[in-house]
Protein backbone atom coordinates (compact mmCIF):
# COMPACT_ATOMS: atom_id res chain seq x y z
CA UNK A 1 14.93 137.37 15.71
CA UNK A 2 15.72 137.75 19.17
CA UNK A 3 18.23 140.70 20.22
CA UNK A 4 21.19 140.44 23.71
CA UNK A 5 19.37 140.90 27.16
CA UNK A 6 21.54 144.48 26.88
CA UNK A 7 19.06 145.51 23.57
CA UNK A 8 16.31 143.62 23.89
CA UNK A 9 13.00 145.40 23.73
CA UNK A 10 10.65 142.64 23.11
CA UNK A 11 8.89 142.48 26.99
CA UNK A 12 7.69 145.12 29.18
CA UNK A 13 11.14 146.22 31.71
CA UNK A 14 10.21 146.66 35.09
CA UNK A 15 13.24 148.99 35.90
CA UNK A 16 12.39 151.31 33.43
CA UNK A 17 10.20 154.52 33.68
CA UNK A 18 7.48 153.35 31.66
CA UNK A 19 6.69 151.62 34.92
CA UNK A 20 5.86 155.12 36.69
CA UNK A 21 3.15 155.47 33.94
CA UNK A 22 -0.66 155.62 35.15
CA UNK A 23 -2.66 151.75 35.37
CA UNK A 24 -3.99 152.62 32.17
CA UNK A 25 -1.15 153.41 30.26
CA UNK A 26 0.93 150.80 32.00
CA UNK A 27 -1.80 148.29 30.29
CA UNK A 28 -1.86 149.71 26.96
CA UNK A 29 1.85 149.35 26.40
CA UNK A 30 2.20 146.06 28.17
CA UNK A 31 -0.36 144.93 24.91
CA UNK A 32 2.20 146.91 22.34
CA UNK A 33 4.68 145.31 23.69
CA UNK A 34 3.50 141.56 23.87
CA UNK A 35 1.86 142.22 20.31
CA UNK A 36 5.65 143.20 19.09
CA UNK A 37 6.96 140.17 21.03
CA UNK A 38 4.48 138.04 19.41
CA UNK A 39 4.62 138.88 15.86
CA UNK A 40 8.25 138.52 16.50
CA UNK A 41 8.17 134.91 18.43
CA UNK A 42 6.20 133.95 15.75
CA UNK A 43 7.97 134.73 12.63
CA UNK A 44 10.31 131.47 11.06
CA UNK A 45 13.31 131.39 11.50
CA UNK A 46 16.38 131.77 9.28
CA UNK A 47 18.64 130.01 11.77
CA UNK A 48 18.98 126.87 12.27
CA UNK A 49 17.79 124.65 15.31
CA UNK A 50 21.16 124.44 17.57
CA UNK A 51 20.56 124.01 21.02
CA UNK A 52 19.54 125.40 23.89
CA UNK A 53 21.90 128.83 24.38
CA UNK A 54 21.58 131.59 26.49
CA UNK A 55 21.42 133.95 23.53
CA UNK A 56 16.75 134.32 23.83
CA UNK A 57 15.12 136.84 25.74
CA UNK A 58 15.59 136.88 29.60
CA UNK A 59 11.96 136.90 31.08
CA UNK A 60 9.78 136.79 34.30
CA UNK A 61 6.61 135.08 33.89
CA UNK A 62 4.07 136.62 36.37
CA UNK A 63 1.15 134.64 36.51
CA UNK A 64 -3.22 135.74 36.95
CA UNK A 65 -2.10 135.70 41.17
CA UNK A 66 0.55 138.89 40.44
CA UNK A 67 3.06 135.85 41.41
CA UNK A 68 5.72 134.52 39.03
CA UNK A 69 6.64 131.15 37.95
CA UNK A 70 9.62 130.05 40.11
CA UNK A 71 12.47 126.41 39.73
CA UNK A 72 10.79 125.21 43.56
CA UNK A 73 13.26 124.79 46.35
CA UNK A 74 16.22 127.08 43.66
CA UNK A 75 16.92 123.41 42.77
CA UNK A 76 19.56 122.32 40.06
CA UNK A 77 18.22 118.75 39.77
CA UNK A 78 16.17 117.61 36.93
CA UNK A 79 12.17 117.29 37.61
CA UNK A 80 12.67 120.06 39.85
CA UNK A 81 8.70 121.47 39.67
CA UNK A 82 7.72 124.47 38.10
CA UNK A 83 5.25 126.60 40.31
CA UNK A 84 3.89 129.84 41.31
CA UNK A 85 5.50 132.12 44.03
CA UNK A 86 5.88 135.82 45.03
CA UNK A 87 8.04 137.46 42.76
CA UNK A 88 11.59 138.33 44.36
CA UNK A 89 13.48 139.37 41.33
CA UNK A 90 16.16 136.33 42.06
CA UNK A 91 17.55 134.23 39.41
CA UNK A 92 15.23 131.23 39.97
CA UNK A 93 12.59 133.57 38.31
CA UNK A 94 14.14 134.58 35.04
CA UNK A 95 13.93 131.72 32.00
CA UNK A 96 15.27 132.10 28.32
CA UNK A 97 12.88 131.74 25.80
CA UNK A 98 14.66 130.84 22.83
CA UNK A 99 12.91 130.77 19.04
CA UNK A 100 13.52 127.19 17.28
CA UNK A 101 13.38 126.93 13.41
CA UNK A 102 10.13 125.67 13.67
CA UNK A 103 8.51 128.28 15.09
CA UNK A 104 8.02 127.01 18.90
CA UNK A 105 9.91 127.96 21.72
CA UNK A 106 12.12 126.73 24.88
CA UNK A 107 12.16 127.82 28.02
CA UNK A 108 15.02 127.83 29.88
CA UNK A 109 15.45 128.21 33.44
CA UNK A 110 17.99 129.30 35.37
CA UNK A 111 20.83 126.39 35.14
CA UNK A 112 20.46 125.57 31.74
CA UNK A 113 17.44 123.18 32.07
CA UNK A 114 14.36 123.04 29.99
CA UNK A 115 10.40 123.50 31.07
CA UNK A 116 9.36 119.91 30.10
CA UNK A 117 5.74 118.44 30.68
CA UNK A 118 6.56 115.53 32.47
CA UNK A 119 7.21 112.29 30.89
CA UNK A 120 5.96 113.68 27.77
CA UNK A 121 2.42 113.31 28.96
CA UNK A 122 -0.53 114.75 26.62
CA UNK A 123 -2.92 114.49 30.22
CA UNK A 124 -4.67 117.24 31.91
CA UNK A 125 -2.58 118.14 35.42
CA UNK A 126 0.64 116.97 34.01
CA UNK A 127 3.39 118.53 35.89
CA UNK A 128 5.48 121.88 34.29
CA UNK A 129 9.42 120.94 35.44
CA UNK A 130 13.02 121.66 34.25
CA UNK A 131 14.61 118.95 32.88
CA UNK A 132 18.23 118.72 31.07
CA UNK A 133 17.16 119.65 27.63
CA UNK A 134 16.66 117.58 24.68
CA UNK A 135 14.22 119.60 22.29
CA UNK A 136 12.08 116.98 22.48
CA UNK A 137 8.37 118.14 21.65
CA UNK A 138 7.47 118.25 25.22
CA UNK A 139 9.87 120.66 25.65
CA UNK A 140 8.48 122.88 23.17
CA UNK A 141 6.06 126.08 23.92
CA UNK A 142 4.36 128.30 21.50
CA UNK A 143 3.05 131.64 22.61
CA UNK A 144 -0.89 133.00 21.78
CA UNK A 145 -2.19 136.61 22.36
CA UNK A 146 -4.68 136.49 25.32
CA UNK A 147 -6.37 139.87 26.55
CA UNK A 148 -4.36 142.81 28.53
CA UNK A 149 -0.66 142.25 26.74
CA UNK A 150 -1.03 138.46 28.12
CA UNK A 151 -0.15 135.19 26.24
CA UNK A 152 -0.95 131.55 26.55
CA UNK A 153 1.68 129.43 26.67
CA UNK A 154 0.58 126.56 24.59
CA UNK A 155 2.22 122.64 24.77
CA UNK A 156 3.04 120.05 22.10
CA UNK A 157 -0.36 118.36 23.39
CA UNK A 158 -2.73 121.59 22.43
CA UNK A 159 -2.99 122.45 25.65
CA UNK A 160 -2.14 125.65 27.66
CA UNK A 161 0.38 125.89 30.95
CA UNK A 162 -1.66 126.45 33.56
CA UNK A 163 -1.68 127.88 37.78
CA UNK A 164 -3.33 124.49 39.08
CA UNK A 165 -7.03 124.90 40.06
CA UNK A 166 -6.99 128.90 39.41
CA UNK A 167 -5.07 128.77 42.86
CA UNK A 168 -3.58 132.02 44.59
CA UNK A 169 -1.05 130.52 46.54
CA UNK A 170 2.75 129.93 46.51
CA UNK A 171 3.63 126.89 45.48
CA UNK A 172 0.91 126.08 43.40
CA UNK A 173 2.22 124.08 40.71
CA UNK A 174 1.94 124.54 37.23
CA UNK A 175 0.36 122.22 34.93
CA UNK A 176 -0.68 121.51 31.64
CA UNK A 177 -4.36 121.50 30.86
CA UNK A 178 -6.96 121.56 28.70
CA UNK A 179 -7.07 125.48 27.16
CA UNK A 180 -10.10 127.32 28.30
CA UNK A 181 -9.20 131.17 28.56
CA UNK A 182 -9.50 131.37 32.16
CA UNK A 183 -7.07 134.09 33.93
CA UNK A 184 -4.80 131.18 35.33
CA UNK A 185 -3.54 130.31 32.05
CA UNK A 186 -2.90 133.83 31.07
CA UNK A 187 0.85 135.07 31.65
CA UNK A 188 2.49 138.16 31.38
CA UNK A 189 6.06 138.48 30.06
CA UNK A 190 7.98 140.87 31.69
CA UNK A 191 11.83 141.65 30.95
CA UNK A 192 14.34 140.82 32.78
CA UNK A 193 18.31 141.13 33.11
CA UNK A 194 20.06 137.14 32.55
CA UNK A 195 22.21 136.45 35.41
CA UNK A 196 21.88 132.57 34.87
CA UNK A 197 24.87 129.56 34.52
């Protein structure tokens, strides 16, 4: 079950001192950690499915590009995109995940909105956007160990979330597409401090 933002242990904390440890080190407990979160994400439920609530676990996603997913443009409007950009450590970088009785996940951005493959599309290249949430299955995520303490983040479609083409840049969106273990659909979760609406 999840814990507050104030106990939660679940991600890696970049403000902490494990931080100062060596590359190595820093690697081996980013995979403790995501192994803990996993097992944890992954266990059922007891509670039941409520809503969306900003009770989960506060989290930057830093994508394969050391760049983290980001609401583009800070925007409060629903179909707002979902793409990659240089991690500032500002509220538009932090989502909720929240467990749901079934065992998936939402993720919550910033204002209270839901990631949400657009128009509930199954395709390759769908867009990743917020989206007033409605627990529909395409706002649903389940997590999957990848290598080096990273997860996939999978859709209701079988597919994984995905930095468009494998691209480097900001503002490269992300997309849903076709799972295929490449380092641009590998994310690490790193902890963060909630400061959303």
């Amino acid at each position: 079950m999840f814990t507050s933002p104030g106990v939660n242990r679940l991600f890696m904390t970049k403000k902490e001192p494990i931080m100062r440890l060596s590359t190595t080190a820093r690697a081996a407990a980013s995979c403790a950690v995501t192994a803990i979160a996993l097992t944890t994400l992954s266990a059922p439920s007891a509670v039941a499915d409520t809503g969306p609530s900003h009770g989960g676990s506060v989290v930057e996603i830093q994508t394969h590009a050391d760049k983290c997913f980001d609401v583009a443009g800070i925007s409060a409007e629903d179909g707002a995109p979902i793409i990659q950009f240089g991690c500032d450590e500002e509220v538009h970088q932090r989502f909720n995940i929240r467990r749901l009785a079934d065992g998936s996940v939402t993720i919550q951005t910033f204002n209270g909105k839901c990631l949400d493959v657009r128009h509930g599309s199954a395709d390759d290249g769908a867009p990743i956007v917020q989206f007033r949430c409605h627990l529909g299955a395409n706002q649903r995520f389940r997590f999957a160990p990848a290598s080096r303490g990273r997860v996939e983040i999978r859709t209701f479609a079988g597919k994984c979330l995905d930095v468009r083409e494998g691209s480097l840049n900001d503002g490269a969106p992300i997309v849903q597409f076709q799972c295929h273990r490449g380092a641009n659909q590998r994310f690490l979760l790193v902890s963060e401090p909630w400061f959303g609406m």
